[in-house]
PDB file of N, CA and C in Angstrom:
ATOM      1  N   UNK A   1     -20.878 -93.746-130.038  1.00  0.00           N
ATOM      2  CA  UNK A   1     -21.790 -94.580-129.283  1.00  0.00           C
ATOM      3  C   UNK A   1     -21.330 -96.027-129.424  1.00  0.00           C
ATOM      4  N   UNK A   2     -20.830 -96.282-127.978  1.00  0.00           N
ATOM      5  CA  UNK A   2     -19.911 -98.251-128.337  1.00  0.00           C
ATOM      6  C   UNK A   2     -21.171 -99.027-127.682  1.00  0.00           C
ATOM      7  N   UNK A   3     -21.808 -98.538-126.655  1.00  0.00           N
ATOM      8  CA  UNK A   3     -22.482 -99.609-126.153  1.00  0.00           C
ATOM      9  C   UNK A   3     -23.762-100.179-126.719  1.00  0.00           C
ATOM     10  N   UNK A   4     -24.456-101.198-126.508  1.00  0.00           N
ATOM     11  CA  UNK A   4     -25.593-101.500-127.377  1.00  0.00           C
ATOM     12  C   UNK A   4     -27.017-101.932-125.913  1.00  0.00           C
ATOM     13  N   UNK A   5     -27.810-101.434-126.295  1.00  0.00           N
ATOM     14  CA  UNK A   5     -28.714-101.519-125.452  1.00  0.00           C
ATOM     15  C   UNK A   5     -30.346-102.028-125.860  1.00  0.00           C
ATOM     16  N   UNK A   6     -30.951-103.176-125.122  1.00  0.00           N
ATOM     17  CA  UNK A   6     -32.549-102.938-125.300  1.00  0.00           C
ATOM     18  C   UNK A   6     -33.260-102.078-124.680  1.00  0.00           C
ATOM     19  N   UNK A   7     -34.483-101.378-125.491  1.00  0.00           N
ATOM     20  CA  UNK A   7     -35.232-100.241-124.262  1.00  0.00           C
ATOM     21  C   UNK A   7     -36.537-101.288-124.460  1.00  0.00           C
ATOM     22  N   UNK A   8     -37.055-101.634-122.975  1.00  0.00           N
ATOM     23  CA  UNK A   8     -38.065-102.332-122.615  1.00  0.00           C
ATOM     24  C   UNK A   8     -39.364-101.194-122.235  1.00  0.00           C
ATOM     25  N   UNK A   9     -40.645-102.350-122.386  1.00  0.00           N
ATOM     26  CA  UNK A   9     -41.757-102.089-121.511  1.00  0.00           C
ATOM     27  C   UNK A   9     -42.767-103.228-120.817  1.00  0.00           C
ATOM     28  N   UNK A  10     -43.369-102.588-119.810  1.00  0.00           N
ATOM     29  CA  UNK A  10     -43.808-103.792-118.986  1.00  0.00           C
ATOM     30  C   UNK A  10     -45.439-103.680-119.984  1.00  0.00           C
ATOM     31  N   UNK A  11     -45.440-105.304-120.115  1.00  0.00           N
ATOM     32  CA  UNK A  11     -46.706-105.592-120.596  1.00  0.00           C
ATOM     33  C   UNK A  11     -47.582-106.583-119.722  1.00  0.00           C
ATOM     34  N   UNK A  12     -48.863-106.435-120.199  1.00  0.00           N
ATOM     35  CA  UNK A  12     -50.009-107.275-119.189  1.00  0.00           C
ATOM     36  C   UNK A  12     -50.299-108.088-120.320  1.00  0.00           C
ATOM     37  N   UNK A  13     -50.352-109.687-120.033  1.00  0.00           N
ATOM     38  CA  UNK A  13     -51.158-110.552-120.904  1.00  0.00           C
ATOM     39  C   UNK A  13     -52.235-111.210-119.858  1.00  0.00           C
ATOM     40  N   UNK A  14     -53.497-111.639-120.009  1.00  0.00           N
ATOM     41  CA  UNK A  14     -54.206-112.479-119.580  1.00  0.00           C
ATOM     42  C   UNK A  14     -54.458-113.793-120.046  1.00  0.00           C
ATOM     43  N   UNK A  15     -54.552-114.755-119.471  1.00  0.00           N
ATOM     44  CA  UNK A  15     -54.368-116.519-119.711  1.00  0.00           C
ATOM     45  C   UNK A  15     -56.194-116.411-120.282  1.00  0.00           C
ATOM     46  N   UNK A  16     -56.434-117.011-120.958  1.00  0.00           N
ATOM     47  CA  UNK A  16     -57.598-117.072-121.779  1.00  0.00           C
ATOM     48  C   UNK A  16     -58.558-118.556-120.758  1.00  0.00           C
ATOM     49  N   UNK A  17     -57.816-119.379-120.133  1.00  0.00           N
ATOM     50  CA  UNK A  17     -58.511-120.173-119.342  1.00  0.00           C
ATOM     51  C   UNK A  17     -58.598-119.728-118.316  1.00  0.00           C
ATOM     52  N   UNK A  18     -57.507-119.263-117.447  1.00  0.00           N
ATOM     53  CA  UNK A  18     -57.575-118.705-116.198  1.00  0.00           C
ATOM     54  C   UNK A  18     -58.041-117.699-115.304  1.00  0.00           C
ATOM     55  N   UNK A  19     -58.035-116.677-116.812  1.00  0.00           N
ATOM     56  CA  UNK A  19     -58.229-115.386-116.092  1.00  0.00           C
ATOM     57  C   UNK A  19     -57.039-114.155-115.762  1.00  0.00           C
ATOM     58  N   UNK A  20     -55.955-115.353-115.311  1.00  0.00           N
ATOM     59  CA  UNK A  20     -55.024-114.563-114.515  1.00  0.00           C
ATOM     60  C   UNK A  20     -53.732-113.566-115.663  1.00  0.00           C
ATOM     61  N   UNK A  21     -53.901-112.373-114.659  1.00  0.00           N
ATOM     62  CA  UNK A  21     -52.635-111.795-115.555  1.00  0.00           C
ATOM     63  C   UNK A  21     -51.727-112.040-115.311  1.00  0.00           C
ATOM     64  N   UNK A  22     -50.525-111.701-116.301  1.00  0.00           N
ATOM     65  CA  UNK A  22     -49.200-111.852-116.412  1.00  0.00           C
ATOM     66  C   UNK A  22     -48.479-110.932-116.410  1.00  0.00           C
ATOM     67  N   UNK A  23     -47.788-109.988-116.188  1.00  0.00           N
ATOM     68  CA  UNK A  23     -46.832-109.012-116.423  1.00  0.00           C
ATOM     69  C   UNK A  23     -45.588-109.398-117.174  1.00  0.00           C
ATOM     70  N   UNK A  24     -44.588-108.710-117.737  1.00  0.00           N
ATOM     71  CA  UNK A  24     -43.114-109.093-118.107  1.00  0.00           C
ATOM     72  C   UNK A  24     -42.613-107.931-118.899  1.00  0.00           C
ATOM     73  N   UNK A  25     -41.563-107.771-119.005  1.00  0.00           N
ATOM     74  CA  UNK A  25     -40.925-106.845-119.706  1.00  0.00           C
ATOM     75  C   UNK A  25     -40.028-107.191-121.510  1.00  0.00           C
ATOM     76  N   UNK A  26     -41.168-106.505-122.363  1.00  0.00           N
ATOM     77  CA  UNK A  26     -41.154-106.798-123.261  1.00  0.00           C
ATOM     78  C   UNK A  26     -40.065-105.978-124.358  1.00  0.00           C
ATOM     79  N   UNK A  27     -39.126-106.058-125.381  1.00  0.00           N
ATOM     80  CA  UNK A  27     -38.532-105.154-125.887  1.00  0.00           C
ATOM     81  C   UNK A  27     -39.250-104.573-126.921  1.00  0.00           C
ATOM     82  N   UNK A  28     -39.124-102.692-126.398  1.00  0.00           N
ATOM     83  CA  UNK A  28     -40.491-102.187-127.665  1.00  0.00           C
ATOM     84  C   UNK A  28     -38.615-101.362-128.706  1.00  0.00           C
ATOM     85  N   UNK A  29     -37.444-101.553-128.420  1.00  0.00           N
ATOM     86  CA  UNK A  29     -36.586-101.286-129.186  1.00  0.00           C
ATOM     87  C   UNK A  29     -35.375-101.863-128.633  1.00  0.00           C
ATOM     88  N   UNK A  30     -34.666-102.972-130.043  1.00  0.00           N
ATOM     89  CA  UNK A  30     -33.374-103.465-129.910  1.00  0.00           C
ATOM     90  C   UNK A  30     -31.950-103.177-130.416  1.00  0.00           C
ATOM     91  N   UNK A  31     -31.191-103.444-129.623  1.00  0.00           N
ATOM     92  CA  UNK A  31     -29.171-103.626-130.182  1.00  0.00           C
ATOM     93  C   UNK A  31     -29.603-101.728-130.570  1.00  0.00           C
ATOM     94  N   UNK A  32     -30.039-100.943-130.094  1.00  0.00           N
ATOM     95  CA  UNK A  32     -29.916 -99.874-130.055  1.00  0.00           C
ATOM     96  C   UNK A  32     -27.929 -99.385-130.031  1.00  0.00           C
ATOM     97  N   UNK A  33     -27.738 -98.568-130.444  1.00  0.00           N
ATOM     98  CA  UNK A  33     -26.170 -98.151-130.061  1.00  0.00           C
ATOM     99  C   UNK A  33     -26.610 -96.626-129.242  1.00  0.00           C
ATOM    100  N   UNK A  34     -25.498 -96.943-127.956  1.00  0.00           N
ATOM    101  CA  UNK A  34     -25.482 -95.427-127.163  1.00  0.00           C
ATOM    102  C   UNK A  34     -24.645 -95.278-126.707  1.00  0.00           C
ATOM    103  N   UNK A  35     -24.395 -94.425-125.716  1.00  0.00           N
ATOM    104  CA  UNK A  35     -23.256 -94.057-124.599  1.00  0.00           C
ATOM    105  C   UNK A  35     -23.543 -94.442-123.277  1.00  0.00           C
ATOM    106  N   UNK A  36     -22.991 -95.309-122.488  1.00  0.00           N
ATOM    107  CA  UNK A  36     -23.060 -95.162-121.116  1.00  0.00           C
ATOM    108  C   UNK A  36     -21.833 -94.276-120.137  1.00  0.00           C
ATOM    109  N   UNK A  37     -22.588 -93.417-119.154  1.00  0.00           N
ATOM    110  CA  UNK A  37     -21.580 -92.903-118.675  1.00  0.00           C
ATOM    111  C   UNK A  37     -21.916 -92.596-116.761  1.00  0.00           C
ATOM    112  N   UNK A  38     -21.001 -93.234-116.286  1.00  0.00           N
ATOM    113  CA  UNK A  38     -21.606 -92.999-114.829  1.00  0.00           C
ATOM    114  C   UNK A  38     -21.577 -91.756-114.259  1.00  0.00           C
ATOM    115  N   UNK A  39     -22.013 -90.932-113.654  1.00  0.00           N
ATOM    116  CA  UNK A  39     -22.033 -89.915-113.401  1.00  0.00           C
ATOM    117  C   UNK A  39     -20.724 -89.127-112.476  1.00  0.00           C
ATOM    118  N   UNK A  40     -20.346 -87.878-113.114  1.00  0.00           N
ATOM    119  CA  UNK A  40     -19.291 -87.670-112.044  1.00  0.00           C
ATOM    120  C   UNK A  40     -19.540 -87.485-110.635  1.00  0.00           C
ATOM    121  N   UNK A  41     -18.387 -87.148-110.097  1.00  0.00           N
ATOM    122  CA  UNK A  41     -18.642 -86.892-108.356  1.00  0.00           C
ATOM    123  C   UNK A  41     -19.134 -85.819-108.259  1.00  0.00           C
ATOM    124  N   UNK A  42     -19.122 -84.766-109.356  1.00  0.00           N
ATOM    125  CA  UNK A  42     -19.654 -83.394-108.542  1.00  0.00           C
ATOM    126  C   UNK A  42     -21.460 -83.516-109.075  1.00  0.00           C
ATOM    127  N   UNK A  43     -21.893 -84.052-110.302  1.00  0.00           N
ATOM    128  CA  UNK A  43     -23.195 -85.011-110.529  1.00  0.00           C
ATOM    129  C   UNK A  43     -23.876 -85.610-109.541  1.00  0.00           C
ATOM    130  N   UNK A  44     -23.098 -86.437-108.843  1.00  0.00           N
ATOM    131  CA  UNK A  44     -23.211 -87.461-108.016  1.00  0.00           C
ATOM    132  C   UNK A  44     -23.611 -86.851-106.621  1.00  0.00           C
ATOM    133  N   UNK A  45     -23.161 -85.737-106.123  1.00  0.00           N
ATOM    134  CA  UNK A  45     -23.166 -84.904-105.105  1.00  0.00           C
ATOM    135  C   UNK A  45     -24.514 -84.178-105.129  1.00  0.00           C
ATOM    136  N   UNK A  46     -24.682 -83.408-106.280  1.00  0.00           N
ATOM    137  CA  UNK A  46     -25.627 -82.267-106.752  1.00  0.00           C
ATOM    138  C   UNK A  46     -27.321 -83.755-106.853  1.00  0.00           C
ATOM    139  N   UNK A  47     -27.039 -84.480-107.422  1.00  0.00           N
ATOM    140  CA  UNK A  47     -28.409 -85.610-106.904  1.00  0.00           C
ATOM    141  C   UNK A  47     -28.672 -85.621-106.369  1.00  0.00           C
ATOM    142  N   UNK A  48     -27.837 -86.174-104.957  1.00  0.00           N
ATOM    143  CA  UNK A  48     -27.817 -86.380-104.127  1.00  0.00           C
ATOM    144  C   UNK A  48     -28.384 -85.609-103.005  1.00  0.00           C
ATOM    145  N   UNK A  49     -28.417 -83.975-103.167  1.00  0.00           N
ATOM    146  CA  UNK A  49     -29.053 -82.837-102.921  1.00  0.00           C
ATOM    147  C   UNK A  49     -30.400 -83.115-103.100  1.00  0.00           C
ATOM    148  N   UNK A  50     -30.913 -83.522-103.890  1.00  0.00           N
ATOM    149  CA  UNK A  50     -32.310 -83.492-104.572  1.00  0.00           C
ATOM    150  C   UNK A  50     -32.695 -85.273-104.022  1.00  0.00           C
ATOM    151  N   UNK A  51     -32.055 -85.922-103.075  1.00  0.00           N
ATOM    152  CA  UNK A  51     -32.651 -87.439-102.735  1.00  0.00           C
ATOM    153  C   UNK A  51     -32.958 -88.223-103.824  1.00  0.00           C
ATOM    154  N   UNK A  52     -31.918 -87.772-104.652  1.00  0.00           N
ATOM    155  CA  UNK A  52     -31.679 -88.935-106.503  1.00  0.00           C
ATOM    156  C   UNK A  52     -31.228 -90.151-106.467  1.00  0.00           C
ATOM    157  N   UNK A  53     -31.049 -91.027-106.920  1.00  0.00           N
ATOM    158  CA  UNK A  53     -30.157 -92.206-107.047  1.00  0.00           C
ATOM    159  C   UNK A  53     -29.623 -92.079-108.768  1.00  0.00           C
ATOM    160  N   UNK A  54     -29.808 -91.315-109.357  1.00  0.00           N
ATOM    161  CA  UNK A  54     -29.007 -91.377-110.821  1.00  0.00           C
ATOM    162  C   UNK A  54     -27.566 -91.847-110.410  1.00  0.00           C
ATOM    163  N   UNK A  55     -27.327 -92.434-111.008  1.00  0.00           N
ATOM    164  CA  UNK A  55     -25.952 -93.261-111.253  1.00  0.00           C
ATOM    165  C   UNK A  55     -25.401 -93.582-112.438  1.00  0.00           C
ATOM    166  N   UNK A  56     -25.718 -93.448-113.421  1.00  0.00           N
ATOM    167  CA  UNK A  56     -25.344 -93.123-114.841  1.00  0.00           C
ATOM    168  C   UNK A  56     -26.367 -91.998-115.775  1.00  0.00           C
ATOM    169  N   UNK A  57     -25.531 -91.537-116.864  1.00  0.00           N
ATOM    170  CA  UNK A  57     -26.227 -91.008-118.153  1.00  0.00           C
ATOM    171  C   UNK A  57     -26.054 -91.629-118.925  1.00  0.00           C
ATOM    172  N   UNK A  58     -27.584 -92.407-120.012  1.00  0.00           N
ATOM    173  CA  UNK A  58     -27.367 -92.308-121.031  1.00  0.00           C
ATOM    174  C   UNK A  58     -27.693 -91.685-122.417  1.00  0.00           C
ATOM    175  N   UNK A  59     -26.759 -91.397-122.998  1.00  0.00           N
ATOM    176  CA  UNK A  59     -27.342 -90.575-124.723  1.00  0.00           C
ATOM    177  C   UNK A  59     -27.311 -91.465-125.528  1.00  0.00           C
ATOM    178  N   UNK A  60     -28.699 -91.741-126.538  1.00  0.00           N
ATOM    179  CA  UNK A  60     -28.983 -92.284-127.277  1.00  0.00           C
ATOM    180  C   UNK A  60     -29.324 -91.804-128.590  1.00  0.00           C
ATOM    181  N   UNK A  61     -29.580 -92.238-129.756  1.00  0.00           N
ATOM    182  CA  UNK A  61     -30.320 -91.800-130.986  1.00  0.00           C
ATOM    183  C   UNK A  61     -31.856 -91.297-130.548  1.00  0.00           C
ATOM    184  N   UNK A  62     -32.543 -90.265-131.122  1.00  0.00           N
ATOM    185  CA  UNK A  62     -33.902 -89.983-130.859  1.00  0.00           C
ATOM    186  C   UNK A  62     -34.652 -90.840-131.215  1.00  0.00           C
ATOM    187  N   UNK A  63     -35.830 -91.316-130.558  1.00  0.00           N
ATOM    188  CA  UNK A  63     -36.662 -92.444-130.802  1.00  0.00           C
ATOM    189  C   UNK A  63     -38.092 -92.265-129.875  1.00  0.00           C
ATOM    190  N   UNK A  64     -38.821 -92.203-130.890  1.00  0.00           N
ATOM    191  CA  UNK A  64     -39.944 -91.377-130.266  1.00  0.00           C
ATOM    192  C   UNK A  64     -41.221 -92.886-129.541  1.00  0.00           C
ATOM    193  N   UNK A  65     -41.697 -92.170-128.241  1.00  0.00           N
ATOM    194  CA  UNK A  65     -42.540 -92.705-127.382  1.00  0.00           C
ATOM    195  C   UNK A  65     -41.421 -93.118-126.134  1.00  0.00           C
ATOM    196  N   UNK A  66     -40.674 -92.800-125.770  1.00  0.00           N
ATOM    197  CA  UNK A  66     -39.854 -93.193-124.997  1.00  0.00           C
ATOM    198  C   UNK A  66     -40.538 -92.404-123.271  1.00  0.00           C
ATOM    199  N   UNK A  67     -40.899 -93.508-122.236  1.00  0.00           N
ATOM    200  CA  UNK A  67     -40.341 -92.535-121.075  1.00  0.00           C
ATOM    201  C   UNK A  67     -40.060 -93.313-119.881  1.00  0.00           C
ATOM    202  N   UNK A  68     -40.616 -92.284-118.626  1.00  0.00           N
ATOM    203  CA  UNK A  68     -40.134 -93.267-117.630  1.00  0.00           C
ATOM    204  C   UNK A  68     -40.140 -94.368-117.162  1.00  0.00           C
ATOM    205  N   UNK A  69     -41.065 -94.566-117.487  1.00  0.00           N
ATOM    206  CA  UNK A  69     -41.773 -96.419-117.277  1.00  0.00           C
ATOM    207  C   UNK A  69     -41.172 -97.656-117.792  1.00  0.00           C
ATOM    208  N   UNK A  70     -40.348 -96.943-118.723  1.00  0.00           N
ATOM    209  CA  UNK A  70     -39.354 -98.213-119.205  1.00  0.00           C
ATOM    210  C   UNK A  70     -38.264 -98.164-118.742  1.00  0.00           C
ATOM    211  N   UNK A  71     -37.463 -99.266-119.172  1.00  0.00           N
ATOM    212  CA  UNK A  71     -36.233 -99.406-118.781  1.00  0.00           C
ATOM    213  C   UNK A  71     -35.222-100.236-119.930  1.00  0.00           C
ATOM    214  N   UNK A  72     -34.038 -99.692-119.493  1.00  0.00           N
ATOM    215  CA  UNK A  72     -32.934 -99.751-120.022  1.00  0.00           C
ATOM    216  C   UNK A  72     -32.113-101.145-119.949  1.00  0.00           C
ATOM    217  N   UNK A  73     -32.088-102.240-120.807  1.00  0.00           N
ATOM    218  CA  UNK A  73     -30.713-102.960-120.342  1.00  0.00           C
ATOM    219  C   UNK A  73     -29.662-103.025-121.257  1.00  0.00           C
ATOM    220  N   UNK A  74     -28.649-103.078-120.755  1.00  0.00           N
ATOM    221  CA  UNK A  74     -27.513-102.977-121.486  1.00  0.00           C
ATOM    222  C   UNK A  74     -27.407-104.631-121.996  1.00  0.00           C
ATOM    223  N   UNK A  75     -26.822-104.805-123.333  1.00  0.00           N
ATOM    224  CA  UNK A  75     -26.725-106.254-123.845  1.00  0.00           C
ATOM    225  C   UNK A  75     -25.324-106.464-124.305  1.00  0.00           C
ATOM    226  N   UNK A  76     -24.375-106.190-124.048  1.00  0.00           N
ATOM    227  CA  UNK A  76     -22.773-106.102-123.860  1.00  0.00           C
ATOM    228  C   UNK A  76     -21.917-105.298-123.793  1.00  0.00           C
ATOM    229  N   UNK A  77     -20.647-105.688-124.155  1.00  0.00           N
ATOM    230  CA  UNK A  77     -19.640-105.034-123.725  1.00  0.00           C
ATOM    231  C   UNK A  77     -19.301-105.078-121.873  1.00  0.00           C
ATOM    232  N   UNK A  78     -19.315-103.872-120.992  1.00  0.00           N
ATOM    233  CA  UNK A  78     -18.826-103.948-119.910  1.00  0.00           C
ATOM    234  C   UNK A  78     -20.184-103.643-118.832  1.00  0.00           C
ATOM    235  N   UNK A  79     -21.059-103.302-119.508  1.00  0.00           N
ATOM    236  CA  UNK A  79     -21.982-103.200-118.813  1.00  0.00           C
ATOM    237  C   UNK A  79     -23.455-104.000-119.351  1.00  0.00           C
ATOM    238  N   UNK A  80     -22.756-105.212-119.441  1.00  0.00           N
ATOM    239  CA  UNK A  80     -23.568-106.426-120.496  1.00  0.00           C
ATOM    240  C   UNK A  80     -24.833-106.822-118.953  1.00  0.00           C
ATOM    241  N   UNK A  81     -25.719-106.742-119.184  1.00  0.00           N
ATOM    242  CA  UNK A  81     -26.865-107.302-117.615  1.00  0.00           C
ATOM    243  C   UNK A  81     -27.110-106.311-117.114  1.00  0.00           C
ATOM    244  N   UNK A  82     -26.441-105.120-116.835  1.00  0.00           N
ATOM    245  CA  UNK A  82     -27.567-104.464-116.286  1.00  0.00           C
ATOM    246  C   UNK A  82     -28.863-103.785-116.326  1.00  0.00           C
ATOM    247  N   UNK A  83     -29.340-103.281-115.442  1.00  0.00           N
ATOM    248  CA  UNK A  83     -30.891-102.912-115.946  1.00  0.00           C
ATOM    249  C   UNK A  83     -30.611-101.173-115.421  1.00  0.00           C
ATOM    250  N   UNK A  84     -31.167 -99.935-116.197  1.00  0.00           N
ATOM    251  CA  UNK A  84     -30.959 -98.977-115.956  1.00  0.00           C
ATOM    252  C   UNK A  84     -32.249 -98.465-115.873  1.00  0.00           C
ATOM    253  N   UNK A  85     -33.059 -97.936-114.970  1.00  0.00           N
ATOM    254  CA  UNK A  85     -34.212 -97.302-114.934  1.00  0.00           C
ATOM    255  C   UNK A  85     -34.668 -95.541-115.253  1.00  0.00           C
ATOM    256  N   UNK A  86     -34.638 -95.320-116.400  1.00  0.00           N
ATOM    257  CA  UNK A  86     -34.700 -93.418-116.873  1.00  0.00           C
ATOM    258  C   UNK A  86     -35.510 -92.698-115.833  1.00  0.00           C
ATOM    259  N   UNK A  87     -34.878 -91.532-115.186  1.00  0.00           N
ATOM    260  CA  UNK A  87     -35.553 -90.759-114.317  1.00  0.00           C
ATOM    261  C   UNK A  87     -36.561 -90.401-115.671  1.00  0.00           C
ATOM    262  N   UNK A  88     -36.229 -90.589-116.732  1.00  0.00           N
ATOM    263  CA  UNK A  88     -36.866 -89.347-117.992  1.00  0.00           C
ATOM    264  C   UNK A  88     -36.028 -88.997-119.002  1.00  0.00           C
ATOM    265  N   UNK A  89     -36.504 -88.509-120.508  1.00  0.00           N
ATOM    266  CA  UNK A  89     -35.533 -88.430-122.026  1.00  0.00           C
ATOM    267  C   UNK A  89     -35.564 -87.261-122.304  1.00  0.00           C
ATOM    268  N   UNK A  90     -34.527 -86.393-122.185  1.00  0.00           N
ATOM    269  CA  UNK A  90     -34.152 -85.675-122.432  1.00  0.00           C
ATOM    270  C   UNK A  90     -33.643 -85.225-124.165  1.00  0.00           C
ATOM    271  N   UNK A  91     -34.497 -84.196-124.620  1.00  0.00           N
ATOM    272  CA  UNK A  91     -33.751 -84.297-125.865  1.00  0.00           C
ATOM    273  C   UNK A  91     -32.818 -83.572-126.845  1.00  0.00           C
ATOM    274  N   UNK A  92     -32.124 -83.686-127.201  1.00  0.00           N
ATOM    275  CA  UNK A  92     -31.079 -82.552-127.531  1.00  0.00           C
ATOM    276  C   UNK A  92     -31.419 -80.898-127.689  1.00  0.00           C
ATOM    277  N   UNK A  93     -30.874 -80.290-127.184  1.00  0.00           N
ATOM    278  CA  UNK A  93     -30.957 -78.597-127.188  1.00  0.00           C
ATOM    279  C   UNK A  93     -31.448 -77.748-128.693  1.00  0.00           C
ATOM    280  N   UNK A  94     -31.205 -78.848-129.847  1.00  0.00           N
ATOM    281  CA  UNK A  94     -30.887 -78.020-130.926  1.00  0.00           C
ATOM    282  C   UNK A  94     -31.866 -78.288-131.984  1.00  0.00           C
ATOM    283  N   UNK A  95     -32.411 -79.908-131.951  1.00  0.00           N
ATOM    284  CA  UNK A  95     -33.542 -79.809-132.926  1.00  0.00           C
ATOM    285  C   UNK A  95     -34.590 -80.559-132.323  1.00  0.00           C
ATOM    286  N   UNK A  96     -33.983 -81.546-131.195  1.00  0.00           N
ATOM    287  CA  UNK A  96     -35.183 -82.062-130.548  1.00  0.00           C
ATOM    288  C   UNK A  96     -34.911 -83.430-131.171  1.00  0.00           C
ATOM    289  N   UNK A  97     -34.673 -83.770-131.803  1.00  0.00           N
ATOM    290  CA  UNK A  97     -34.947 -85.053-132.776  1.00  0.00           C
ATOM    291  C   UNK A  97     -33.709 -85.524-133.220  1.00  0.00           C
ATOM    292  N   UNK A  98     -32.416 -85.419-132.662  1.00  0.00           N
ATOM    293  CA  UNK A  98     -31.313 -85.949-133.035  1.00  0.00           C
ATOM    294  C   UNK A  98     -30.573 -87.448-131.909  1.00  0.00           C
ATOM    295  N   UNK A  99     -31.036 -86.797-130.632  1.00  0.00           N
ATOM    296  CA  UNK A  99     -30.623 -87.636-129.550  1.00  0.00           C
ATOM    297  C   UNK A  99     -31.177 -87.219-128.043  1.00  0.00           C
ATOM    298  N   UNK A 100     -31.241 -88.166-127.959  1.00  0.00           N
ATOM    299  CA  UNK A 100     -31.557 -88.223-126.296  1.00  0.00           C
ATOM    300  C   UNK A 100     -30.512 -88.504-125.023  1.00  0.00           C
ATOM    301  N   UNK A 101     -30.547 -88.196-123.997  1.00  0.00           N
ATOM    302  CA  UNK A 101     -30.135 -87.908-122.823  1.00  0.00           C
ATOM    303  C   UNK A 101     -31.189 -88.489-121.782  1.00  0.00           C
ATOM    304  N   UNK A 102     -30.223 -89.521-120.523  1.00  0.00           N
ATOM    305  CA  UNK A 102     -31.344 -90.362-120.298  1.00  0.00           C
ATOM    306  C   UNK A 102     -30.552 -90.387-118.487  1.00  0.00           C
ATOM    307  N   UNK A 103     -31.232 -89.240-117.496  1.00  0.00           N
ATOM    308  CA  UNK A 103     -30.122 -89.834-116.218  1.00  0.00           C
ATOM    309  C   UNK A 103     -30.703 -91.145-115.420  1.00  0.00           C
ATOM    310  N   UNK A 104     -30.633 -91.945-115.118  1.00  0.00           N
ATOM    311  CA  UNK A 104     -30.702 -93.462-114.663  1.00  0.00           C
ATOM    312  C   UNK A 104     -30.083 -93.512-113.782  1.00  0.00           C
ATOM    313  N   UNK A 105     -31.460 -93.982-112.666  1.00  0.00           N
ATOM    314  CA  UNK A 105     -30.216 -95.328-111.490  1.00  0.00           C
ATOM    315  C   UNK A 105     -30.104 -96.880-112.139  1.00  0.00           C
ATOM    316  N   UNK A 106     -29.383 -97.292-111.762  1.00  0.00           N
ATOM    317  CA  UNK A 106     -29.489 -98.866-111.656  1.00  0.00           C
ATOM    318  C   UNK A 106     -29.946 -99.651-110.958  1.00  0.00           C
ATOM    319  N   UNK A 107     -29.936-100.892-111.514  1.00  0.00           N
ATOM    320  CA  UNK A 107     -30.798-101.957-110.321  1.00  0.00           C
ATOM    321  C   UNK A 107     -32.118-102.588-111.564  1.00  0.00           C
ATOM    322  N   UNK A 108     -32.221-103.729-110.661  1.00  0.00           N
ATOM    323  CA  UNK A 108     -33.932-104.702-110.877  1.00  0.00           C
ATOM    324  C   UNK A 108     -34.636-103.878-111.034  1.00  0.00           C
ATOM    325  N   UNK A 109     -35.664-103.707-112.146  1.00  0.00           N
ATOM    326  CA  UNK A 109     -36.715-102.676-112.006  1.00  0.00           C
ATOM    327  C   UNK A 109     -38.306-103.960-112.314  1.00  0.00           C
ATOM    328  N   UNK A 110     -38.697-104.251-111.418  1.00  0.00           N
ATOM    329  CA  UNK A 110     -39.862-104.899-111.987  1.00  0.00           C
ATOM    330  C   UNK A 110     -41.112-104.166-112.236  1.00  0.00           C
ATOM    331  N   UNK A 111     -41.016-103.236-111.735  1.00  0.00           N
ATOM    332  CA  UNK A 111     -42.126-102.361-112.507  1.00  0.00           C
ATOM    333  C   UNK A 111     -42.576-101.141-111.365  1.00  0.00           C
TER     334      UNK A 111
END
């Protein structure tokens, strides 16, 4: 696992004079280490069947409360800025609790 990633969530604050809410995307886990991997062509095809936009996988360490609603950004190396949005966490076949599997499109996710 080379790449390092924050996993975000969108939070609501309210202004105590105003009233008004705030939204933003807060980090509920950091400098995580994982794998990024874009999906192959025959991946890429078989989505595509199903009206997907996955465009990468990522596998991570298991880390519990994780799901779709958050999102992924990468914080260097080659895929330093982007934002990856989890269709959903997938978790390893064998104990459940070793690692996760994460298929993602990319792009702005504001919520």
């Amino acid at each position: 696992m080379i790449h390092l990633v924050n996993i975000q969530q969108k939070t609501s604050t309210q202004d105590t004079t105003t009233g008004e809410i705030t939204e933003a995307w807060t980090n509920l886990y950091t400098d995580i280490f994982c794998d990024i991997k874009p999906v192959s062509v025959r991946d890429f095809i078989q989505s595509q069947a199903h009206q997907s936009e996955i465009t990468a996988r990522i596998v991570l360490p298991f880390l519990p409360g994780l799901d779709a609603t958050q999102r992924i950004v990468a914080t260097c190396g080659c895929h330093a800025g982007r934002i990856y949005n989890p269709a959903g966490f997938l978790e390893d076949d064998q104990t459940g609790q070793e690692y996760m599997t994460a298929p993602c499109s990319e792009g702005v996710n504001e919520g």
